[in-house]
Protein backbone atom coordinates (compact mmCIF):
# COMPACT_ATOMS: atom_id res chain seq x y z
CA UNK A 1 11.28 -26.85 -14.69
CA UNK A 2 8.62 -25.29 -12.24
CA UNK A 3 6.21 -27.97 -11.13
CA UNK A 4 2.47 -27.10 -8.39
CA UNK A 5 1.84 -29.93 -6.32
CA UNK A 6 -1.34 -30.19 -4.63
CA UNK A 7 -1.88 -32.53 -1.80
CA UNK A 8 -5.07 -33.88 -1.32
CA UNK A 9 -5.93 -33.13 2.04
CA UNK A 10 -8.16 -36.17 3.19
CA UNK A 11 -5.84 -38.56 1.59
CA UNK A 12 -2.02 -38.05 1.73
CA UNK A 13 -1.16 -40.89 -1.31
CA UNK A 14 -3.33 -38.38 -3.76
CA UNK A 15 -1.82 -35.80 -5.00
CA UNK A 16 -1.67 -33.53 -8.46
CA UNK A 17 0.91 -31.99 -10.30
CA UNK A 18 0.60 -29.40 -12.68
CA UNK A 19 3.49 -28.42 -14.71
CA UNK A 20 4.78 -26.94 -18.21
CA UNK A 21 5.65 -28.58 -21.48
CA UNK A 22 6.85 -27.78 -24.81
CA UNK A 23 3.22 -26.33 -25.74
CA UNK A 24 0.67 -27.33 -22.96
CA UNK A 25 0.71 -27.66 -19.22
CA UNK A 26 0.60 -30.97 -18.19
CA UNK A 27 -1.52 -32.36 -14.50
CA UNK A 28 -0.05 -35.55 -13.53
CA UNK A 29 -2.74 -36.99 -10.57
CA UNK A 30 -1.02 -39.53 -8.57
CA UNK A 31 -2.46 -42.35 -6.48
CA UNK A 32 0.30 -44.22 -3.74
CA UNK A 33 2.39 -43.06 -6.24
CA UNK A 34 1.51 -43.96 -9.26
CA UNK A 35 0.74 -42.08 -12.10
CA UNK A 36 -3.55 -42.51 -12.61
CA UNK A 37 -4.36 -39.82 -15.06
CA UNK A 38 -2.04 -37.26 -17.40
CA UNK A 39 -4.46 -34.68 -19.21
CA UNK A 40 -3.11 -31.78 -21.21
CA UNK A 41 -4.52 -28.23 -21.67
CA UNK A 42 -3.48 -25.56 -23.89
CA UNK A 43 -2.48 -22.17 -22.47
CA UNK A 44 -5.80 -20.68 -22.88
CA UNK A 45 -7.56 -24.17 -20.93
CA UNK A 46 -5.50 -23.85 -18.55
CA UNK A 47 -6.02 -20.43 -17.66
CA UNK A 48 -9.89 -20.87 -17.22
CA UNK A 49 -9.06 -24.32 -15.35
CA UNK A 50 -7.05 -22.05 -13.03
CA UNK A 51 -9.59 -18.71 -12.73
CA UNK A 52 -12.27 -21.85 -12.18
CA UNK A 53 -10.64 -23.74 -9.54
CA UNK A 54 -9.77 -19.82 -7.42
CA UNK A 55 -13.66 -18.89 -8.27
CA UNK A 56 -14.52 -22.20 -6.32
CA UNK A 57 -11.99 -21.61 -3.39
CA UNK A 58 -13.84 -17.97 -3.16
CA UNK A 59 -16.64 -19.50 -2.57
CA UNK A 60 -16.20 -21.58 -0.02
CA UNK A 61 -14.31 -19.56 2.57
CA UNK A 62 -14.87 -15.90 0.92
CA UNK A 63 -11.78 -14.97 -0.61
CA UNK A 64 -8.45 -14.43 0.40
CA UNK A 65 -9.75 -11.54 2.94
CA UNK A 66 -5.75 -11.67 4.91
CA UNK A 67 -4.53 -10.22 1.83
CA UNK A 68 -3.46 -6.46 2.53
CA UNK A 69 -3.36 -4.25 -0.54
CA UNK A 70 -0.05 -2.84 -1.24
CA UNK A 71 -0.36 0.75 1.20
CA UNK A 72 3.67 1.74 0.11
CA UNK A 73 4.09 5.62 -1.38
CA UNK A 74 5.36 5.29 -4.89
CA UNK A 75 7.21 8.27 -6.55
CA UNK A 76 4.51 9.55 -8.87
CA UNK A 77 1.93 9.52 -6.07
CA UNK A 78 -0.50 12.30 -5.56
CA UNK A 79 -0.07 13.14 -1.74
CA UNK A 80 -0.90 15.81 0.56
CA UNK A 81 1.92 17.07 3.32
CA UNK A 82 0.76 16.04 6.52
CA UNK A 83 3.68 17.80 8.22
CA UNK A 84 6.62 20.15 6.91
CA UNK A 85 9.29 22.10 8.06
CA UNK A 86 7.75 25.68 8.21
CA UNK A 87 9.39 28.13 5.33
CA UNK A 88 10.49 31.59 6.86
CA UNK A 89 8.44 32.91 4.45
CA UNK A 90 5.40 32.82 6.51
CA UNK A 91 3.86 29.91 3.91
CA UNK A 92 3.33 26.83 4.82
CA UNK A 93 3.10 23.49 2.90
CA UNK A 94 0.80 21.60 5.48
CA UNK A 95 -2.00 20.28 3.50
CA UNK A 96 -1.11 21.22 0.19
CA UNK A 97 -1.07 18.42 -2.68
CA UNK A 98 1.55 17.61 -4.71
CA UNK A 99 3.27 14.78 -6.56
CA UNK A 100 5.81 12.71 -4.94
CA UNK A 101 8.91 12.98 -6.41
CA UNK A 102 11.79 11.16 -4.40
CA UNK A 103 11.73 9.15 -0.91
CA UNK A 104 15.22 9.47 0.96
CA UNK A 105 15.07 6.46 3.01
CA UNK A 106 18.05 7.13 4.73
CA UNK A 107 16.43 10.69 6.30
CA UNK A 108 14.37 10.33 9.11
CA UNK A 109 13.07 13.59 9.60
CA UNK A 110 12.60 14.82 5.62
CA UNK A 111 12.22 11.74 3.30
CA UNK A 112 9.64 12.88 1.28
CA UNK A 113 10.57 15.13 -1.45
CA UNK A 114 6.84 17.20 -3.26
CA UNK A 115 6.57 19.54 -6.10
CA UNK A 116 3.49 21.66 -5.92
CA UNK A 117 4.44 23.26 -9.38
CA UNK A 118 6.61 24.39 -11.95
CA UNK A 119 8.53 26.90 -9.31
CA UNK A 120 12.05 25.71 -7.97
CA UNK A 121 13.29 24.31 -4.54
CA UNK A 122 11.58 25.79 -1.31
CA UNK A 123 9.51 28.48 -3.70
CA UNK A 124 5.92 28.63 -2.74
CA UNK A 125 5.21 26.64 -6.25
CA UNK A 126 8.17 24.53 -6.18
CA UNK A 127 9.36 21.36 -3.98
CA UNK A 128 9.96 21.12 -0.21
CA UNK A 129 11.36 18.28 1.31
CA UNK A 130 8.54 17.02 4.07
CA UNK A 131 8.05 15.02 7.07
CA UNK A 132 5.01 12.91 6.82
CA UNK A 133 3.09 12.87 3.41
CA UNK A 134 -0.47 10.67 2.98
CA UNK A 135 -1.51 9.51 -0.48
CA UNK A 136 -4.12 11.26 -1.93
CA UNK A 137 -7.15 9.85 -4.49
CA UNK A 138 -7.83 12.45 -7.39
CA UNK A 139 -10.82 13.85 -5.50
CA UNK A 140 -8.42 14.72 -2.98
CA UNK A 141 -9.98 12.47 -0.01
CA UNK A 142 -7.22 9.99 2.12
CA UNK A 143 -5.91 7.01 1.04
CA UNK A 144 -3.55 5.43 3.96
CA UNK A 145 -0.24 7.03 5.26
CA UNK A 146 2.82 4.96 5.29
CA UNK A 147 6.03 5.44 6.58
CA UNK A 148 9.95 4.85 5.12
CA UNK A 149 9.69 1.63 5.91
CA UNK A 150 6.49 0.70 4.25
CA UNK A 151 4.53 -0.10 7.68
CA UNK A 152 1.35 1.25 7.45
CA UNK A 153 0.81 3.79 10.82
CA UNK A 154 -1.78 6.20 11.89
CA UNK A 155 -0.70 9.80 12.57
CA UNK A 156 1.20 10.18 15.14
CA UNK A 157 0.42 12.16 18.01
CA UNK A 158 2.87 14.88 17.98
CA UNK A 159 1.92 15.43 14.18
CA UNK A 160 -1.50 15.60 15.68
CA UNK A 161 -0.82 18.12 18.76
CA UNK A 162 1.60 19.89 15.69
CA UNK A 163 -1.79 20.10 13.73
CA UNK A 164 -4.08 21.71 16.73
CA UNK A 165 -1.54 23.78 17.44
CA UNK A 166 -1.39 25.76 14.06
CA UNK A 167 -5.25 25.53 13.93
CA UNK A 168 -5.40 27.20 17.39
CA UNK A 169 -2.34 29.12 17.83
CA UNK A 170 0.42 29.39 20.73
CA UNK A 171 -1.50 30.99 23.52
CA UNK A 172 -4.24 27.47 23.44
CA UNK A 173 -4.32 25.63 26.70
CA UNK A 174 -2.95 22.35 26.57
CA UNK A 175 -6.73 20.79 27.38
CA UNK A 176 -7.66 23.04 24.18
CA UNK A 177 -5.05 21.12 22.39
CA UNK A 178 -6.04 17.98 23.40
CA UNK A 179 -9.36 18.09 22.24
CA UNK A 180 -8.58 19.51 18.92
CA UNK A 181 -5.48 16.67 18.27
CA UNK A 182 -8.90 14.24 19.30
CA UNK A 183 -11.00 16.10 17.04
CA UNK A 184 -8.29 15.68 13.91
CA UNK A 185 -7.82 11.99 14.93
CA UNK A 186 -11.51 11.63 14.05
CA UNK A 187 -12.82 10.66 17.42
């Protein structure tokens, strides 16, 4: 049977218990041990007892502000390629949107497998197998990049200098380069 203790933290002989029965959830407080008070609360009591007691530890420090939201790409996800293995077509898929359809964990250079549309594998309107993908809102602005192994991480700077480089073409000096991979970082 699950059982949450709570220790009071001025006094270590107080303590509560809170824990389920046959049809209500039980708090047991304790005093050096012994058992001082045993109320019962339905589901529903309970419930507003609990959303009561985190609205009160809100207030007084703010929140639980360390809690990251959950950043991982999710098959289903709307993303945009942030880098691709160019087609010899002359297309490219480099900031087109798509859905998510499978993460390869085990590839390091293509996880990330995106169908832009009813077309089949490596057609312009089809799915590509890409590099870096970021999750995308529905109004198409960034959400955060992650990687295969669910760290969140900014863009790296080759994908960066990749970037500048298309935007610029081959014959850019390297300061050129530089400035634009800056530019894209958003500094």
């Amino acid at each position: 049977m699950a059982e949450y203790t709570a220790q009071c933290r001025y006094d270590g002989s107080e303590r509560i218990v809170a824990r389920k029965t046959s049809a209500s959830v039980a708090f047991d407080g304790y005093i050096s041990g012994g058992l001082e008070m045993n109320p019962y609360l339905s589901a529903a009591d309970a419930r507003t007892f609990a959303r009561g007691i985190l609205a009160l530890a809100d207030e007084l420090d703010g929140g639980e502000a360390g809690v990251k939201p959950d950043t991982r790409l999710r098959i289903g996800d709307c993303v945009r390629v942030v880098r691709a293995e160019e087609p010899s077509g002359g297309w490219s898929f480099v900031d087109r949107v798509g859905e998510l359809r499978a993460i390869d964990v085990h590839d390091r250079d293509m996880p990330y497998l995106v169908r832009f549309g009813g077309g089949i594998h490596g057609d312009p309107d089809g799915e590509w197998w890409c590099d870096e993908v970021e999750r995308v809102t529905s109004d198409g602005t960034d959400v955060t990049p992650a990687d295969i192994d669910d760290q969140t991480v900014p863009p790296s700077r080759l994908s960066l200098l990749d970037a500048a480089r298309r935007l610029v073409g081959e014959g850019a000096s390297a300061d050129d380069l530089l400035k634009i991979a800056i530019y894209l970082e958003g500094n």
